[in-house]
PDB file of N, CA and C in Angstrom:
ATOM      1  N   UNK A   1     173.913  68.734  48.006  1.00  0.00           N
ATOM      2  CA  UNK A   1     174.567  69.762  47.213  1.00  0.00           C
ATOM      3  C   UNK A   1     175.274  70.701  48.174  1.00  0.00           C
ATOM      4  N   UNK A   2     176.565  71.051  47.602  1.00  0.00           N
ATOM      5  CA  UNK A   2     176.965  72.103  48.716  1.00  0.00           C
ATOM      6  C   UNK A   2     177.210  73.494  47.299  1.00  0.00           C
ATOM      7  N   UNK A   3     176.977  74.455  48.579  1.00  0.00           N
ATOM      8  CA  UNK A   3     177.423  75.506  48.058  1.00  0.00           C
ATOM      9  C   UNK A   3     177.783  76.535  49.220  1.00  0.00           C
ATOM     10  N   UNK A   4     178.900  77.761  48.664  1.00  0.00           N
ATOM     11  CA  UNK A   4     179.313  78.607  50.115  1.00  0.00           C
ATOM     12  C   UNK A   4     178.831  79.759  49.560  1.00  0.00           C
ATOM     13  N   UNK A   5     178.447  81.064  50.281  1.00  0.00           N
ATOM     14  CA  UNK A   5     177.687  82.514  50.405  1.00  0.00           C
ATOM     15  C   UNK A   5     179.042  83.397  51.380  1.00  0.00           C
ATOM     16  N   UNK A   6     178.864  84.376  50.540  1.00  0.00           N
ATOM     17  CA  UNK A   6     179.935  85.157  51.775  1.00  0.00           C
ATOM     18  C   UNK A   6     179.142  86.000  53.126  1.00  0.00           C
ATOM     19  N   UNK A   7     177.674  85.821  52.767  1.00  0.00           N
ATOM     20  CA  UNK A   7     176.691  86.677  53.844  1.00  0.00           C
ATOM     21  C   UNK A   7     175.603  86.251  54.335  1.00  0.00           C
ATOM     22  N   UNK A   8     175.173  86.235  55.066  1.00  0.00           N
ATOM     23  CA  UNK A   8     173.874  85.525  55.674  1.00  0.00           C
ATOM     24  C   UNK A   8     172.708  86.005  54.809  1.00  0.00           C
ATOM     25  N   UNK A   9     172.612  87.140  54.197  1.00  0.00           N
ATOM     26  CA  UNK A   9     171.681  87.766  53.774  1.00  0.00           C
ATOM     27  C   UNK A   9     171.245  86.991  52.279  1.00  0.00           C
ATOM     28  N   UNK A  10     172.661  86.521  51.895  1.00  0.00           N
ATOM     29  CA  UNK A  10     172.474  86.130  50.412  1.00  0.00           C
ATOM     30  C   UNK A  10     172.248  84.638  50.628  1.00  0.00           C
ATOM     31  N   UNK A  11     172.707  83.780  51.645  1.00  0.00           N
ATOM     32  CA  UNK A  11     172.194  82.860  52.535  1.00  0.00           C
ATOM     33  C   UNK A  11     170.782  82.022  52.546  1.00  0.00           C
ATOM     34  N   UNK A  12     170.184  83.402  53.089  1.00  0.00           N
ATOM     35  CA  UNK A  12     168.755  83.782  53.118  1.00  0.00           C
ATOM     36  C   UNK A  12     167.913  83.548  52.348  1.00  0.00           C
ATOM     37  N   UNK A  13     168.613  84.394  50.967  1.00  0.00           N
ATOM     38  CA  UNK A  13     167.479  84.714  49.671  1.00  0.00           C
ATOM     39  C   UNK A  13     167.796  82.989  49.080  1.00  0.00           C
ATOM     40  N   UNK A  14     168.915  82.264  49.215  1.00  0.00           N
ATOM     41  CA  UNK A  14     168.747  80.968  48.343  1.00  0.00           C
ATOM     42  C   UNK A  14     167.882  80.269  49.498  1.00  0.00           C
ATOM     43  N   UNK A  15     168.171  79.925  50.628  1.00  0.00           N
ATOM     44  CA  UNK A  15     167.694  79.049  51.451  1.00  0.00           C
ATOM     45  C   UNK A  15     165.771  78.879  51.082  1.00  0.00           C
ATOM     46  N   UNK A  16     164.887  80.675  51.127  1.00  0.00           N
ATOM     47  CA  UNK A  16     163.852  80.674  50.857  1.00  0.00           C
ATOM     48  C   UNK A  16     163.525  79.966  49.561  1.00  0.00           C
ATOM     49  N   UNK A  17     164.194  80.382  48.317  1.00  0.00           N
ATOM     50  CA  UNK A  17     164.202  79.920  47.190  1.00  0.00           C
ATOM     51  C   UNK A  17     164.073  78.585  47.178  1.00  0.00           C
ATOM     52  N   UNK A  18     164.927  77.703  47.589  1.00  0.00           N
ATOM     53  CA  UNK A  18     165.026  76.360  47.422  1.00  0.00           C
ATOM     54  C   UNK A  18     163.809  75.717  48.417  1.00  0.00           C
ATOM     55  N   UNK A  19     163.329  76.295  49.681  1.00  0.00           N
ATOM     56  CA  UNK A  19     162.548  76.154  50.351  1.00  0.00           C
ATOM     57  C   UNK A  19     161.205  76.096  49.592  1.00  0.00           C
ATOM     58  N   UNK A  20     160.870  77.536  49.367  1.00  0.00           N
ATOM     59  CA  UNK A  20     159.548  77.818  48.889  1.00  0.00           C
ATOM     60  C   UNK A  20     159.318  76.839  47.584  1.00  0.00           C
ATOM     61  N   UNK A  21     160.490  76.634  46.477  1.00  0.00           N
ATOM     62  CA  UNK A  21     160.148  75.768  45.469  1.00  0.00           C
ATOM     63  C   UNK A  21     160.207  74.008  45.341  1.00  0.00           C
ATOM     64  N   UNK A  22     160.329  73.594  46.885  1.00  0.00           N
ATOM     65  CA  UNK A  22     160.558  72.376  47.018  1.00  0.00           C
ATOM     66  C   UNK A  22     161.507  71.777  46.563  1.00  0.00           C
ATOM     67  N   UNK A  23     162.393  72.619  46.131  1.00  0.00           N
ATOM     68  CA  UNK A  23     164.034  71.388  45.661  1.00  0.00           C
ATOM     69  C   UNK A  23     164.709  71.386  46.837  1.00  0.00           C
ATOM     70  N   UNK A  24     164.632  71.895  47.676  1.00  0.00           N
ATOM     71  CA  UNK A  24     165.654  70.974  48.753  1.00  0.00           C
ATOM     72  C   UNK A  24     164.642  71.060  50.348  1.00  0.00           C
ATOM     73  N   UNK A  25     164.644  69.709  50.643  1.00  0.00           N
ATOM     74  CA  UNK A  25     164.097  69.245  52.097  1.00  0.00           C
ATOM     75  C   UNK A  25     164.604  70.750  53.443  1.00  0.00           C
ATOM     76  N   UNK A  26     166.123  70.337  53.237  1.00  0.00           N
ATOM     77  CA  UNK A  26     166.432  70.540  54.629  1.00  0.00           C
ATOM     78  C   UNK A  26     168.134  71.503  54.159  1.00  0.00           C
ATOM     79  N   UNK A  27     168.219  72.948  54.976  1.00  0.00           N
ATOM     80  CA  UNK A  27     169.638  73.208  54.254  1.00  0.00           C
ATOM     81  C   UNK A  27     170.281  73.704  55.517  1.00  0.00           C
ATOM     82  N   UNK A  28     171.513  73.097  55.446  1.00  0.00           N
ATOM     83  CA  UNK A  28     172.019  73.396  56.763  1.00  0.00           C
ATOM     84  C   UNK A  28     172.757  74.666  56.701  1.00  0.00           C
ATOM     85  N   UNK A  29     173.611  75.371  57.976  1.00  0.00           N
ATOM     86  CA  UNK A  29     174.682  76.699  57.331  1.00  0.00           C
ATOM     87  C   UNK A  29     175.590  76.228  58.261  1.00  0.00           C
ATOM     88  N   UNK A  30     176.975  76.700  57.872  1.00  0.00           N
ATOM     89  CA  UNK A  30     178.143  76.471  59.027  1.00  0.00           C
ATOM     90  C   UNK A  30     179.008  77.382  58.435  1.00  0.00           C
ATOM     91  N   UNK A  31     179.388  78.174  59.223  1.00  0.00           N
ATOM     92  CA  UNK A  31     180.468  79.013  59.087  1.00  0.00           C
ATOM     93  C   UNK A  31     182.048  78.568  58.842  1.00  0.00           C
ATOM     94  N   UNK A  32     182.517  78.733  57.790  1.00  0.00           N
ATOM     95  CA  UNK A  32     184.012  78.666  57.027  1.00  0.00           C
ATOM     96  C   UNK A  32     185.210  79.411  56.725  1.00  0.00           C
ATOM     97  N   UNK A  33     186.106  78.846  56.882  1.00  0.00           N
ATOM     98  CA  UNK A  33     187.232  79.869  56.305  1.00  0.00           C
ATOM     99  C   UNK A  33     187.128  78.979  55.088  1.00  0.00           C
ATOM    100  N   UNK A  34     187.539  79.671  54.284  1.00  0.00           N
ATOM    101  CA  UNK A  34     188.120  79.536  52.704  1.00  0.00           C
ATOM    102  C   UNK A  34     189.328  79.697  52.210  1.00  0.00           C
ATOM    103  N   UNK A  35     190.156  78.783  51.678  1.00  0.00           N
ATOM    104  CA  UNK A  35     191.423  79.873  51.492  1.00  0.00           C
ATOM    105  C   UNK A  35     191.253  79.102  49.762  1.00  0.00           C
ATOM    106  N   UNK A  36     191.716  79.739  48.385  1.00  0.00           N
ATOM    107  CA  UNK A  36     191.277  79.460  47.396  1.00  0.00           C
ATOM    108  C   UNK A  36     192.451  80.267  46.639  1.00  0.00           C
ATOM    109  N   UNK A  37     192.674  80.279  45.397  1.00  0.00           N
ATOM    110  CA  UNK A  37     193.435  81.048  44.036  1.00  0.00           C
ATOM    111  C   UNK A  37     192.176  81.559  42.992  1.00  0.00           C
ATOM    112  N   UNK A  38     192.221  82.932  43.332  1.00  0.00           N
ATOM    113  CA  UNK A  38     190.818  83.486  42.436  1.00  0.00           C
ATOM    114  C   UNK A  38     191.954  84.415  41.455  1.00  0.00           C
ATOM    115  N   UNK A  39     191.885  84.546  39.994  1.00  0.00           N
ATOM    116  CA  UNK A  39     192.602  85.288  39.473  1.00  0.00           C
ATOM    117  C   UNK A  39     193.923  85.477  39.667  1.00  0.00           C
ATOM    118  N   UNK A  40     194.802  84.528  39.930  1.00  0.00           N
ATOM    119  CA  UNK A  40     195.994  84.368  39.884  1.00  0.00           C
ATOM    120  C   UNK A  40     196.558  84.497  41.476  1.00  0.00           C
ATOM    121  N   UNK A  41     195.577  85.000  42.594  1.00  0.00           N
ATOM    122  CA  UNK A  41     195.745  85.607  43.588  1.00  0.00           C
ATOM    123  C   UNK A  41     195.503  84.576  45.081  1.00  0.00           C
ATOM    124  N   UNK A  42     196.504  84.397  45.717  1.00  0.00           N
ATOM    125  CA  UNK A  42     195.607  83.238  47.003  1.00  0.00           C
ATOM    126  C   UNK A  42     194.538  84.830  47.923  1.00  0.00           C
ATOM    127  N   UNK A  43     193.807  83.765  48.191  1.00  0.00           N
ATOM    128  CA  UNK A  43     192.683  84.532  48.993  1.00  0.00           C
ATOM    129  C   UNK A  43     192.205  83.563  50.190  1.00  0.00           C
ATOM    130  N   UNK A  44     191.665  84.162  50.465  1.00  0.00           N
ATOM    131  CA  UNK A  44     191.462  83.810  52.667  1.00  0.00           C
ATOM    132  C   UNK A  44     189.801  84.737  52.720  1.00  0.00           C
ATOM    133  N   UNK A  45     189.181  83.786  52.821  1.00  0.00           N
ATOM    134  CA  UNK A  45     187.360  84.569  52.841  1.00  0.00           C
ATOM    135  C   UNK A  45     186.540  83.635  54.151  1.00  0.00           C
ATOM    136  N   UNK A  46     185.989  84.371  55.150  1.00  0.00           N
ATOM    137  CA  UNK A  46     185.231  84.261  55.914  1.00  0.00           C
ATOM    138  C   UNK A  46     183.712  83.236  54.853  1.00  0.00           C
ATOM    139  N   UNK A  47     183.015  82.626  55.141  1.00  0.00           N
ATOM    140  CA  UNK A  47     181.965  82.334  54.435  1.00  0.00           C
ATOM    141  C   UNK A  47     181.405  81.107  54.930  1.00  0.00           C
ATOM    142  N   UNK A  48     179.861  80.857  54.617  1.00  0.00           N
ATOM    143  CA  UNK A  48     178.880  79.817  54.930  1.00  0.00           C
ATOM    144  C   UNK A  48     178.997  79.364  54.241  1.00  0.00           C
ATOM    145  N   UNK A  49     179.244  77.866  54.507  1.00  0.00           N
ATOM    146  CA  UNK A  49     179.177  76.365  53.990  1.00  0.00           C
ATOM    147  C   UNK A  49     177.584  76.070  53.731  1.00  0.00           C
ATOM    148  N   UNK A  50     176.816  76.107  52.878  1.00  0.00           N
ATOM    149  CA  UNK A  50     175.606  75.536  52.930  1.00  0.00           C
ATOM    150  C   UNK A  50     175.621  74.047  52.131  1.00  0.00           C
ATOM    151  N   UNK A  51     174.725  73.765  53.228  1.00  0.00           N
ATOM    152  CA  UNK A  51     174.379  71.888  52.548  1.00  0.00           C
ATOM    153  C   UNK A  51     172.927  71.652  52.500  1.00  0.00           C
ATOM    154  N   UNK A  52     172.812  71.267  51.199  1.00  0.00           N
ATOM    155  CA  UNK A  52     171.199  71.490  51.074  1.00  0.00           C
ATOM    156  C   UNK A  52     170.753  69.993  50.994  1.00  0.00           C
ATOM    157  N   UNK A  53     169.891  69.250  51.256  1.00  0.00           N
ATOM    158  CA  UNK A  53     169.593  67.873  51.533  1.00  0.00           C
ATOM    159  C   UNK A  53     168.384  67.910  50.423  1.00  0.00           C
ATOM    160  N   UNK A  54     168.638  67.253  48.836  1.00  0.00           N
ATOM    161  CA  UNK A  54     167.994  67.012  48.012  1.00  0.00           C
ATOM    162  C   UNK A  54     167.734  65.544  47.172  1.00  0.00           C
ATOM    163  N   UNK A  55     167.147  65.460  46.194  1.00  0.00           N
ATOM    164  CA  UNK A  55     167.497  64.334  45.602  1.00  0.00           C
ATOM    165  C   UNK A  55     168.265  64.490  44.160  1.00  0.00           C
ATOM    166  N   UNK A  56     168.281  64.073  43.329  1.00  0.00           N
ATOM    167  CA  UNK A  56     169.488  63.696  42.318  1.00  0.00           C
ATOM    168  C   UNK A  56     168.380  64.906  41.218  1.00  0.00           C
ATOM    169  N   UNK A  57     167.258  64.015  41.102  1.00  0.00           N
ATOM    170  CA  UNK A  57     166.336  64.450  40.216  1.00  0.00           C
ATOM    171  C   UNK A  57     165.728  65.816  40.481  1.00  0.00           C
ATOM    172  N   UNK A  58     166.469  66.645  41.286  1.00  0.00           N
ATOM    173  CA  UNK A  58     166.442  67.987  41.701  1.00  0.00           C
ATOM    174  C   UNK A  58     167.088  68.567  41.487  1.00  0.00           C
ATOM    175  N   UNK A  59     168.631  68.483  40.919  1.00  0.00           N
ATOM    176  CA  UNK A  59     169.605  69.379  40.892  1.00  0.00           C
ATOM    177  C   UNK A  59     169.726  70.156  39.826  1.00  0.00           C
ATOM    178  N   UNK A  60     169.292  69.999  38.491  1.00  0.00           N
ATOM    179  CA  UNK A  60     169.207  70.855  37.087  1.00  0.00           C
ATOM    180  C   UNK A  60     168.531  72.282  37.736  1.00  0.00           C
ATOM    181  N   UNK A  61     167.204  71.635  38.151  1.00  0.00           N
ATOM    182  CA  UNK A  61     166.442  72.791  38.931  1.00  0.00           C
ATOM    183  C   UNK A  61     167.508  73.837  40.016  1.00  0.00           C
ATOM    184  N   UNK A  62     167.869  73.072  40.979  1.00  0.00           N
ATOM    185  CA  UNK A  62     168.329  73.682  41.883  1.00  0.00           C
ATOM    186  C   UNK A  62     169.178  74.074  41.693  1.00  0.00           C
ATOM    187  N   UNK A  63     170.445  73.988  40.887  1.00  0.00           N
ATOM    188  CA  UNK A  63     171.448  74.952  40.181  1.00  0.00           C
ATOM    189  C   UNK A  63     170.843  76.068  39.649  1.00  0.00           C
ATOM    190  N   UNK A  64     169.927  75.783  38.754  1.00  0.00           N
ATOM    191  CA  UNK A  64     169.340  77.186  38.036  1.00  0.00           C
ATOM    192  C   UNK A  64     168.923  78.428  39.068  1.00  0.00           C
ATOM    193  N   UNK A  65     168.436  77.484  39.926  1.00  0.00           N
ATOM    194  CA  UNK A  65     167.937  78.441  41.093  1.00  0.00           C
ATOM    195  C   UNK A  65     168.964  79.291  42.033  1.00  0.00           C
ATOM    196  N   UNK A  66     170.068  78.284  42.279  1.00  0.00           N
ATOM    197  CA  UNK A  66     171.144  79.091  43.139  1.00  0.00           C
ATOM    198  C   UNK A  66     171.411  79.964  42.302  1.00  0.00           C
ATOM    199  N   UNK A  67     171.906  79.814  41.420  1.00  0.00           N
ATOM    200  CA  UNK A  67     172.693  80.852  40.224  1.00  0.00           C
ATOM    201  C   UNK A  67     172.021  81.825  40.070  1.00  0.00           C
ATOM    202  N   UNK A  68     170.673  81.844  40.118  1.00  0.00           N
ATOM    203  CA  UNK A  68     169.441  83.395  39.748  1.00  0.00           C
ATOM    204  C   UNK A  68     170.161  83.987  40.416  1.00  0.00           C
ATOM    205  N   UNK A  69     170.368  83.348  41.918  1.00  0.00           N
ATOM    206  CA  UNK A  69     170.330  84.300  43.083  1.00  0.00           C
ATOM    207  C   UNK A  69     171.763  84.728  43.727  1.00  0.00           C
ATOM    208  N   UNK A  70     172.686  83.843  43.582  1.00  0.00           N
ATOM    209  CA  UNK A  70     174.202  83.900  43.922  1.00  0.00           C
ATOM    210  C   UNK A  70     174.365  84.688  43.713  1.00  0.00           C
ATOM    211  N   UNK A  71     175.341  85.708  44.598  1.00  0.00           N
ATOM    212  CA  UNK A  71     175.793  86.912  44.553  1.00  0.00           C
ATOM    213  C   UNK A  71     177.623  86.887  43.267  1.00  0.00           C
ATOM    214  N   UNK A  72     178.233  85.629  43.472  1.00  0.00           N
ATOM    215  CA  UNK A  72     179.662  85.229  42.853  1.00  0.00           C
ATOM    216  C   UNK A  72     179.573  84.798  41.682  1.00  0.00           C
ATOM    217  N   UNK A  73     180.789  85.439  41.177  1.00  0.00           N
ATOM    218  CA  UNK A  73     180.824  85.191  39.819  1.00  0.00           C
ATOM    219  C   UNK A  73     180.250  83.865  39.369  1.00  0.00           C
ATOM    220  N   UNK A  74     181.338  82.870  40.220  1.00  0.00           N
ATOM    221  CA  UNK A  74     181.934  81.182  39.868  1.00  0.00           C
ATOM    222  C   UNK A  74     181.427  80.906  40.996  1.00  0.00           C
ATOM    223  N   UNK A  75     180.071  80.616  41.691  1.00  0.00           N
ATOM    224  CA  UNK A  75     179.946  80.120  42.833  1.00  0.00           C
ATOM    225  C   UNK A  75     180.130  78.732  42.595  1.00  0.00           C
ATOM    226  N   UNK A  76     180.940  77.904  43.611  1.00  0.00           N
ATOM    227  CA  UNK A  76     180.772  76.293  44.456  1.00  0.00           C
ATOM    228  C   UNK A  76     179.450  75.797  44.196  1.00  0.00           C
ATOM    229  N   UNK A  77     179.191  75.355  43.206  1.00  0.00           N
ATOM    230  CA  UNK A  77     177.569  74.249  43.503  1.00  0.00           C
ATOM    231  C   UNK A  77     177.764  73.048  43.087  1.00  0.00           C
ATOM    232  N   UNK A  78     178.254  72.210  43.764  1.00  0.00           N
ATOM    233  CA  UNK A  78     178.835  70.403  43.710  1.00  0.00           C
ATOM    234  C   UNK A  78     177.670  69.723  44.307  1.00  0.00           C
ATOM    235  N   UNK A  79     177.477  68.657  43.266  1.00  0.00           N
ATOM    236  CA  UNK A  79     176.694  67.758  43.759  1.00  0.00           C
ATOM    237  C   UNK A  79     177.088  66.528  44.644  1.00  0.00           C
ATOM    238  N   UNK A  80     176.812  66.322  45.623  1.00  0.00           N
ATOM    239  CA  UNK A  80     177.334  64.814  46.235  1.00  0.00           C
ATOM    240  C   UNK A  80     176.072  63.982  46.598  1.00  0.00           C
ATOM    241  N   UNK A  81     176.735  62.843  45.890  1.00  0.00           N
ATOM    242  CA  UNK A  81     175.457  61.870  46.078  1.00  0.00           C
ATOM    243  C   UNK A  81     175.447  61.031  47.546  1.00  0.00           C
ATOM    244  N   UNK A  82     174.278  60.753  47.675  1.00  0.00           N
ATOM    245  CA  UNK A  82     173.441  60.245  49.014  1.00  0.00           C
ATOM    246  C   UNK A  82     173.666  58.722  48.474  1.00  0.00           C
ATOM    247  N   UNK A  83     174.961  57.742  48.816  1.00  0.00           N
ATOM    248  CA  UNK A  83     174.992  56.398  48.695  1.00  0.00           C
ATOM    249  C   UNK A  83     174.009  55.988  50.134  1.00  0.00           C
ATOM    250  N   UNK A  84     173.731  56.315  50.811  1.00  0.00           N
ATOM    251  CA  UNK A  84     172.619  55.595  51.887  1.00  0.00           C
ATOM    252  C   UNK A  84     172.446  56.070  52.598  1.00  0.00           C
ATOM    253  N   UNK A  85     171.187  55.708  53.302  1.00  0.00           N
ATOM    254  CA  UNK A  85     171.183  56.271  54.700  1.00  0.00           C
ATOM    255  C   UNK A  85     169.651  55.594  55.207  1.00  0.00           C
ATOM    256  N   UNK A  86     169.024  56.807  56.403  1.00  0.00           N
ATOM    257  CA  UNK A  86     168.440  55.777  57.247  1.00  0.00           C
ATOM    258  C   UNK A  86     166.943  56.012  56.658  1.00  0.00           C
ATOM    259  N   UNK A  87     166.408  55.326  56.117  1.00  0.00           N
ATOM    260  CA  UNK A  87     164.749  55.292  55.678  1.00  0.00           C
ATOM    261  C   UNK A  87     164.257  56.084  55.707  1.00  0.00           C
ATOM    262  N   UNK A  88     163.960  56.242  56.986  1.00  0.00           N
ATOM    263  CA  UNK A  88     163.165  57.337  57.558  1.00  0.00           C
ATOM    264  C   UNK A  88     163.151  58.397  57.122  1.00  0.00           C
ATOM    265  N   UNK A  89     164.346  59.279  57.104  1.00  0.00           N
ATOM    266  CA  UNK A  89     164.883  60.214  56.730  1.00  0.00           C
ATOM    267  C   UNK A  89     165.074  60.321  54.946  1.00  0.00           C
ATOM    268  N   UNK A  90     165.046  59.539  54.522  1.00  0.00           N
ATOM    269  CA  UNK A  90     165.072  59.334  52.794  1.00  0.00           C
ATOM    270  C   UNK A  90     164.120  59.289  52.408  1.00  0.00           C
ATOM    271  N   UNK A  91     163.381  58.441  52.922  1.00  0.00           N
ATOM    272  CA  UNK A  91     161.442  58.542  52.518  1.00  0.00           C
ATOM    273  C   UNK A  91     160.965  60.355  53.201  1.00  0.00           C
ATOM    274  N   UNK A  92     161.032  60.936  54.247  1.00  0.00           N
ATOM    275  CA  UNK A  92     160.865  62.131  54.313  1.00  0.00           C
ATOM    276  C   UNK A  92     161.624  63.178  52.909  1.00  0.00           C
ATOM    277  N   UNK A  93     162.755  62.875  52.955  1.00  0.00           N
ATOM    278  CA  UNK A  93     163.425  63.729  51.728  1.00  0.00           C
ATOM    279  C   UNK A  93     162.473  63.880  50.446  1.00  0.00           C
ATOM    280  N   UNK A  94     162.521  62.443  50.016  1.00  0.00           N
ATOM    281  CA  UNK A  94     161.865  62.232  48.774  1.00  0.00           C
ATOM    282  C   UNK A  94     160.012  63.018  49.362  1.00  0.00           C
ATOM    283  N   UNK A  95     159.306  63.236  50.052  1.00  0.00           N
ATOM    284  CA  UNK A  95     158.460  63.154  50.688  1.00  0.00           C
ATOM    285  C   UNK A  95     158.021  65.056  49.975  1.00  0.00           C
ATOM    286  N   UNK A  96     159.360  65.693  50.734  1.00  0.00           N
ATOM    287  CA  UNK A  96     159.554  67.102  50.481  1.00  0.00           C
ATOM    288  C   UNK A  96     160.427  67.810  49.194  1.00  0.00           C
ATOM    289  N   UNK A  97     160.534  67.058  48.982  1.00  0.00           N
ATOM    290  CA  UNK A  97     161.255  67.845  47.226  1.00  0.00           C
ATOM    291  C   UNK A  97     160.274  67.131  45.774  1.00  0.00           C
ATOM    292  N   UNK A  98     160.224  68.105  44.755  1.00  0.00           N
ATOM    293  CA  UNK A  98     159.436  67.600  43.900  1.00  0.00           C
ATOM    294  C   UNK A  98     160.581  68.671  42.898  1.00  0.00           C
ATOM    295  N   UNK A  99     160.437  67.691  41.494  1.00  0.00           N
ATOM    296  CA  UNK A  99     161.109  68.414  40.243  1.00  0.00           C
ATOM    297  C   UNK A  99     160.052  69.493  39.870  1.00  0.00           C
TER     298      UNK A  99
END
């Protein structure tokens, strides 16, 4: 799942959230420019890229959860699915997230 934060702080409060309630394993942050059309207007925003490493059967949850906490109106919360990867790491995923 990705979603972007304009502050580390608000960052923070989802990262624990999704942490403490087991919907997402592992969430990464990377710093972004943005450039977007909000209200008729182009805009240019500094902001964290977060990527949260979940499973499918987590995301109803984990939307509800970003959204408590999102500071933006219309925040970014896209799901992208996990077509494969390496075992190990998928059996850990599934290991650490529970609905």
């Amino acid at each position: 799942v990705l979603t972007t934060v304009n502050n580390h702080q608000n960052a923070d409060q989802i990262i624990e959230s999704l942490l403490r309630h087991q919907l997402a394993a592992c969430i990464q942050t990377i710093p972004i420019n943005s450039h977007y059309v909000w209200e008729g207007a182009v805009c240019r925003d500094d902001e964290i890229l977060m990527v949260i490493k979940t499973r499918c059967a987590c995301y109803e949850a984990l939307e509800r959860e970003v959204l408590a906490v999102h500071e933006y109106e219309v925040p970014q919360i896209v799901q992208v699915p996990i077509i494969d990867g390496f075992n190990p790491y998928l059996s850990w995923l599934q290991a650490n997230t529970q609905v």
